[in-house]
Protein backbone atom coordinates (compact mmCIF):
# COMPACT_ATOMS: atom_id res chain seq x y z
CA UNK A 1 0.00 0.00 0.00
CA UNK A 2 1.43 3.14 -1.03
CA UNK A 3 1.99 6.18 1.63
CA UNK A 4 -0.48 8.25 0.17
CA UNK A 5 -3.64 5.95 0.17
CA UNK A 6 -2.31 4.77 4.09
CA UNK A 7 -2.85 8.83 5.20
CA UNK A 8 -5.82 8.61 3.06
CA UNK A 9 -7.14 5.64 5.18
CA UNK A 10 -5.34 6.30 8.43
CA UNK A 11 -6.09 2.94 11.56
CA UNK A 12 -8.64 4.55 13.46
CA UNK A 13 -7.69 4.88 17.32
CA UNK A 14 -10.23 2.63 19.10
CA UNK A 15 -10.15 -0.32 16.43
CA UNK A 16 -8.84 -3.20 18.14
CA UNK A 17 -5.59 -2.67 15.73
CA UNK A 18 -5.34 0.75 16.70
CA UNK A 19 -5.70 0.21 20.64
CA UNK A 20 -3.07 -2.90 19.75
CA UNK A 21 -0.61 -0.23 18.48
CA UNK A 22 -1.13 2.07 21.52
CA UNK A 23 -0.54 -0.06 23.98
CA UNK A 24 2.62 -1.79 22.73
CA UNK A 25 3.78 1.74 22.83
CA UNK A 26 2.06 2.39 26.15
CA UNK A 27 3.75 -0.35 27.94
CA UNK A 28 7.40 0.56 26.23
CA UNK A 29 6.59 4.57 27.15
CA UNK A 30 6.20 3.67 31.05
CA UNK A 31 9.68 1.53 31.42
CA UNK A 32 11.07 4.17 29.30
CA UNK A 33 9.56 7.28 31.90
CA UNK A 34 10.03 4.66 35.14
CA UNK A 35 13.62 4.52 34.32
CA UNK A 36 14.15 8.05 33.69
CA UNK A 37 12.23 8.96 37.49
CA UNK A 38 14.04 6.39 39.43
CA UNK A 39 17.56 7.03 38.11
CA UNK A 40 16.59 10.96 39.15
CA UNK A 41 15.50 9.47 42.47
CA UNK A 42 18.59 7.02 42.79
CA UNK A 43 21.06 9.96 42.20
CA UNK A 44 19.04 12.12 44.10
CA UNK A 45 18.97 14.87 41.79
CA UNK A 46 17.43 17.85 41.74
CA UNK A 47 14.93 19.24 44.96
CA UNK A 48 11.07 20.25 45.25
CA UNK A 49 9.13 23.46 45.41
CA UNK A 50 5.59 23.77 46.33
CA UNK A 51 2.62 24.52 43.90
CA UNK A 52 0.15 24.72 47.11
CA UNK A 53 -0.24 23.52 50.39
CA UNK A 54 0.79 19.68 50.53
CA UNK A 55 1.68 20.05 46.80
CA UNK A 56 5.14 19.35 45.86
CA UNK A 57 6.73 19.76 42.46
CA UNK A 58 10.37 18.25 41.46
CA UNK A 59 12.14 18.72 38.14
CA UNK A 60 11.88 15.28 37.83
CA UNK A 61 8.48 15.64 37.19
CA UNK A 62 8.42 18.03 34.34
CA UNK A 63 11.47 15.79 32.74
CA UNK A 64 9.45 12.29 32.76
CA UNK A 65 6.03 14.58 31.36
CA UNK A 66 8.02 15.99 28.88
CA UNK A 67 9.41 12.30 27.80
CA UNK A 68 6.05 11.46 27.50
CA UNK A 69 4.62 13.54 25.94
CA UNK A 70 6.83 13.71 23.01
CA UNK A 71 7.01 10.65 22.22
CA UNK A 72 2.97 10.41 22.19
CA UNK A 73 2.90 13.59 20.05
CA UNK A 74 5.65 11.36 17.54
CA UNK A 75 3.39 8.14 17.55
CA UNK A 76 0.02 9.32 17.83
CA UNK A 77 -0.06 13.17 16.86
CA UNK A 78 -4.05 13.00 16.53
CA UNK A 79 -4.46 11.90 19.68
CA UNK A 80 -5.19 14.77 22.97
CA UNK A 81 -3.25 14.79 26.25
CA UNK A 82 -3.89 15.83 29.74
CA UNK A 83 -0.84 15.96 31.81
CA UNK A 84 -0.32 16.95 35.38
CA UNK A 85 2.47 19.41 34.70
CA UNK A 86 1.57 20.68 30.99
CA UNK A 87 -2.07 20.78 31.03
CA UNK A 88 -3.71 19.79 27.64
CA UNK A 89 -4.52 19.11 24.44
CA UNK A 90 -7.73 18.03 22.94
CA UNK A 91 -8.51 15.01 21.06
CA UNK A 92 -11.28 12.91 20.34
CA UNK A 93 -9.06 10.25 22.65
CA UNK A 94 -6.89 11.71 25.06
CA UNK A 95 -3.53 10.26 26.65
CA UNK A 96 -4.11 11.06 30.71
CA UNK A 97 -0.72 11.42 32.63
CA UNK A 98 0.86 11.64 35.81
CA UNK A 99 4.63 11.50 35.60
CA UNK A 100 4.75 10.96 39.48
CA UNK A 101 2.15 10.20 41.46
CA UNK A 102 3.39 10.40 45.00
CA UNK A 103 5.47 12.98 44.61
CA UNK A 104 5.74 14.48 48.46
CA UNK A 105 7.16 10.74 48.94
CA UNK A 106 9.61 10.96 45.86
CA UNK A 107 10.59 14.30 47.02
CA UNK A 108 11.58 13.19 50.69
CA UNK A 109 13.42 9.78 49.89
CA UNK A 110 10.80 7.61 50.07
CA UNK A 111 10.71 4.32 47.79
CA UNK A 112 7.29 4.84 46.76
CA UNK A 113 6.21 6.61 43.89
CA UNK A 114 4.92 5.60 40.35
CA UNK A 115 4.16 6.77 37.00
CA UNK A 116 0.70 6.56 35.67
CA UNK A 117 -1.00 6.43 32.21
CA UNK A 118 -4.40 6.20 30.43
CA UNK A 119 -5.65 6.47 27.13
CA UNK A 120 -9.19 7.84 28.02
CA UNK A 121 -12.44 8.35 25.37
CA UNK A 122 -15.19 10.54 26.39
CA UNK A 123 -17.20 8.39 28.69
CA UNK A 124 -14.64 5.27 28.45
CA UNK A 125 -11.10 4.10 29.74
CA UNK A 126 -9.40 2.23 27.04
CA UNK A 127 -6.21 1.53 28.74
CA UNK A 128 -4.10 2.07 31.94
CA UNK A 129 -0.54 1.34 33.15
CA UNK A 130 0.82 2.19 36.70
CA UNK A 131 4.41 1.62 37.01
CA UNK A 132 6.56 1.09 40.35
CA UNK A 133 10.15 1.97 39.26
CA UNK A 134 11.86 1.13 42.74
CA UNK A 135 9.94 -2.85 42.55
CA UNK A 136 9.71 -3.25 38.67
CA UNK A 137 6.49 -3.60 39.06
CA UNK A 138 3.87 -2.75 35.91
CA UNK A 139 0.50 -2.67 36.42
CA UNK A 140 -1.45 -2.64 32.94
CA UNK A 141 -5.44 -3.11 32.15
CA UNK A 142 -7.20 -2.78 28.56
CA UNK A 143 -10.34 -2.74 28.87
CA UNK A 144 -12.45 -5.68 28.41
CA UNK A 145 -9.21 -8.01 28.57
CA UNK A 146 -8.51 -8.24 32.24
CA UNK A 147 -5.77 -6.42 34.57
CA UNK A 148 -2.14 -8.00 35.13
CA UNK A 149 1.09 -7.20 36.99
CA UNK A 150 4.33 -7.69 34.98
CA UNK A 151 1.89 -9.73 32.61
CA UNK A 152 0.37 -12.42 35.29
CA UNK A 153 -3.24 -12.03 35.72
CA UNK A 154 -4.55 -10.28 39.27
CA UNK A 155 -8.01 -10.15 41.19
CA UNK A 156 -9.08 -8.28 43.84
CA UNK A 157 -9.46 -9.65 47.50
CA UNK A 158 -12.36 -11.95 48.49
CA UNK A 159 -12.36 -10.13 51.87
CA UNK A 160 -15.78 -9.53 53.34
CA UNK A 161 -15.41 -8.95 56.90
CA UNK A 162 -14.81 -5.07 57.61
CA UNK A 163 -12.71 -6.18 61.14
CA UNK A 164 -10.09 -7.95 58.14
CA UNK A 165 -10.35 -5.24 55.93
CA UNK A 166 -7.74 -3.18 54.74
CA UNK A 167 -8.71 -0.15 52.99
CA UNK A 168 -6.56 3.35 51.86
CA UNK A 169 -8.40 6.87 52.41
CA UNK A 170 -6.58 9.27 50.20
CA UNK A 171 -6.54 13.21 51.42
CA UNK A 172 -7.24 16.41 49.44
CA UNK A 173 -7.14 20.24 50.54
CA UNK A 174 -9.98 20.47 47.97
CA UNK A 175 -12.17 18.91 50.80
CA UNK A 176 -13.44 19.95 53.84
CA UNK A 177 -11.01 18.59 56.61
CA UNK A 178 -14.35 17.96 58.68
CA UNK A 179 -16.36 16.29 55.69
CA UNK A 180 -13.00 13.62 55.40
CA UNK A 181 -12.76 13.18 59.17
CA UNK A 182 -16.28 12.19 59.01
CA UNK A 183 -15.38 9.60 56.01
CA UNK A 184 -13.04 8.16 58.60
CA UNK A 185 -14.96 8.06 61.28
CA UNK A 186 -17.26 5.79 59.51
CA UNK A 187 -14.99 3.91 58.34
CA UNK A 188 -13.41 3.23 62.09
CA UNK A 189 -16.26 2.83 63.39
CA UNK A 190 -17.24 -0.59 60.54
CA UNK A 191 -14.12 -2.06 62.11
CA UNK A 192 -11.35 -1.49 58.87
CA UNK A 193 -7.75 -1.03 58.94
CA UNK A 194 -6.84 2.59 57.65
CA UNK A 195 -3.65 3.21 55.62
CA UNK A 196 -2.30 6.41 53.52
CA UNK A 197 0.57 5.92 51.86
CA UNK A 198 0.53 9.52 49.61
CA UNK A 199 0.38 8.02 45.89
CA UNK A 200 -3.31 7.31 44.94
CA UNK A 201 -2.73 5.91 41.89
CA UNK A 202 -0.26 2.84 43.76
CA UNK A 203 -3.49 2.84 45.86
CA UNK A 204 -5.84 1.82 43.62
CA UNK A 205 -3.11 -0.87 41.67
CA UNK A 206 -2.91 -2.37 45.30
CA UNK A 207 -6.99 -2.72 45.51
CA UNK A 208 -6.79 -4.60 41.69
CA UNK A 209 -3.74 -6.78 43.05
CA UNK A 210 -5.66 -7.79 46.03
CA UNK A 211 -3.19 -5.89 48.31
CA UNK A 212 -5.81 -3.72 49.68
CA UNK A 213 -9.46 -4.20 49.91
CA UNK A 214 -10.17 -0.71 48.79
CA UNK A 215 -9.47 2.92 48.06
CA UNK A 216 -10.98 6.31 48.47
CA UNK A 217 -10.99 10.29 47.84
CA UNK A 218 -12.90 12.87 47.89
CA UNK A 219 -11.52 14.61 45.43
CA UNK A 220 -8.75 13.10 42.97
CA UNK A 221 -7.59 14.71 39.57
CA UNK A 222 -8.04 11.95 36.48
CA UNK A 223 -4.14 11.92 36.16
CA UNK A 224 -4.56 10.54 39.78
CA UNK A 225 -7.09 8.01 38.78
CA UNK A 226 -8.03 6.81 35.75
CA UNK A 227 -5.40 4.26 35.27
CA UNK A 228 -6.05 2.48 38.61
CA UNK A 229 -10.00 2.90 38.43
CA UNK A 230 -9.70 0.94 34.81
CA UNK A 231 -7.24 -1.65 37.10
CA UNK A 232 -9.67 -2.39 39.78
CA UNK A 233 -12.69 -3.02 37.20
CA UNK A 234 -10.68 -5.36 34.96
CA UNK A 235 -9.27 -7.25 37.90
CA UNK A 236 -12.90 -7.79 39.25
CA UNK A 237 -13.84 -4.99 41.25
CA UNK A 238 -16.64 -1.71 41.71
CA UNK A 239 -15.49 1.57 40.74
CA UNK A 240 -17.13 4.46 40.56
CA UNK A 241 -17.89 6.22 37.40
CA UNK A 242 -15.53 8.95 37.27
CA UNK A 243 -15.81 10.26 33.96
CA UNK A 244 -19.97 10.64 34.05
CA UNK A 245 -19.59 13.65 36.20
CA UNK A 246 -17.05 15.21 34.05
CA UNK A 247 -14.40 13.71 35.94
CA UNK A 248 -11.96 14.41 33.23
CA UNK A 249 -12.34 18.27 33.55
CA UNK A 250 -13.03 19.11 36.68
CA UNK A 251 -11.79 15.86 38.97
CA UNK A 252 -14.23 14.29 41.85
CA UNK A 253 -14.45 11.65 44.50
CA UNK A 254 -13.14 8.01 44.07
CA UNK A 255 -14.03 4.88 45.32
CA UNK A 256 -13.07 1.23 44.05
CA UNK A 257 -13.49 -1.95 46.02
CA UNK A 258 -13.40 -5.23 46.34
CA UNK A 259 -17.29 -6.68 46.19
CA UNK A 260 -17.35 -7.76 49.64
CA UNK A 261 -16.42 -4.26 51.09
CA UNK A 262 -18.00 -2.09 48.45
CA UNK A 263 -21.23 -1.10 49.98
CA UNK A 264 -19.50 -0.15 53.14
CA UNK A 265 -17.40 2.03 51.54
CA UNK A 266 -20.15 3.58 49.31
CA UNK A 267 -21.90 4.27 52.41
CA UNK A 268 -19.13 5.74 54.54
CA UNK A 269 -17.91 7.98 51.75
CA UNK A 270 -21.44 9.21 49.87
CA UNK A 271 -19.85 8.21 46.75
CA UNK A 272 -22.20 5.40 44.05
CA UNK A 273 -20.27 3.06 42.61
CA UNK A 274 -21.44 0.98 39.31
CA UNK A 275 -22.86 -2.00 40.27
């Protein structure tokens, strides 16, 4: 086929052979931006400023965006982006990145960070990769097809007893400090283990991989989320439905559980999941 008639009939993005060529990129893209991070984080280079209260910025986060996103504008120029650092492009698919998610950890020495990506339609999550640098471990979900780490299959927990539960409650400034310390009241009060380790997006990879039974925020960006909400769903779980409420604009609350702790954590945090 001759170059001219291939631009003339170009592989449209969501056809199974177009989401096949994204995320063989995809899943070469994250190693390539995991390796960059943790070789920053190894050498300790660089420090942090603040964007906000509790919001920390290192150069190694602008570096890994801007790896990213040029080598999505090379492969797929039609295709939008919404990145943490660089804001966004639109596109009738869009490429939604975080090039480190737990960034307040990265920037004080602490082994636990990741990088997180999604290819995101307008009311669908196509695919999603989370990737742990300092484990080598890569999270990855298309939809439809099941979630895997480092390309074994995982499922969420079979835990149904809250007293055995182990759930994370992520934290925003964009929420009431009294509306989330009634969120963990509740959640206390059922009888479940409370962690927070400061990356959301490793948060919700540990609820697909059975690790923890569930995670929740009141307020998340889709950077934050829509990798790890597509994780949990594949792997067997409830998740909210982020993007409905214009979730990839504006942000809002998450929630994704295993079954048998999903409508306790509905309850305690006000926020539906799909069912």
């Amino acid at each position: 086929m001759s170059a001219v008639s291939q631009h003339a009939h170009p592989i449209p993005a969501t056809s199974p052979e177009g989401l096949d060529r994204r995320e063989a990129a995809l899943l070469r893209l994250i190693r390539e931006a995991g390796a960059l991070a943790q070789a920053a984080f190894a050498a300790d280079a660089g420090g942090f400023e603040m964007k906000g209260p509790q919001d920390f910025l290192t150069v190694t986060d602008a570096a890994v965006e801007k790896l990213v996103r040029e080598r999505l504008d090379q492969l797929f120029p039609e295709d939008g982006f919404v990145g943490e650092e660089s804001g966004s492009a639109p596109g009738a698919i869009v490429w939604v990145v975080d090039p480190i998610d737990g960034t307040a950890n990265f920037a004080r020495r602490i082994p636990h960070y990741c990088i997180s990506i999604a290819l995101a339609a307008p009311q669908e999550i196509l695919l999603g990769a989370i990737y742990d640098p300092v484990h080598d471990e890569l999270y990855f979900a298309r939809k439809g097809r099941g979630a895997t780490r480092n390309g074994a299959p995982i499922a969420v927990s079979g835990v149904t007893d809250p007293q055995s539960a182990c759930v994370e409650l992520g934290w925003s400034v964009r929420v009431p400090n009294a509306t989330y310390l009634d969120v963990l009241g509740k959640m206390l009060d059922a009888g479940t283990n409370i962690r927070r380790a400061a990356t959301g997006a490793l948060g919700l990879a540990y609820v697909a991989d059975g690790r923890s039974d569930a995670y929740a925020e009141l307020h998340m960006h889709p950077w934050d989320c829509l990798a790890g909400l597509l994780l949990v769903r594949e792997a067997g779980g409830l998740v909210c439905d982020f993007l409905a409420a214009d979730g990839l604009r504006s942000g809002g609350g998450v929630l994704a559980a295993a079954p048998g702790v999903a409508g306790l954590m509905a309850e305690a945090t006000g926020i539906a999941l799909n069912l």
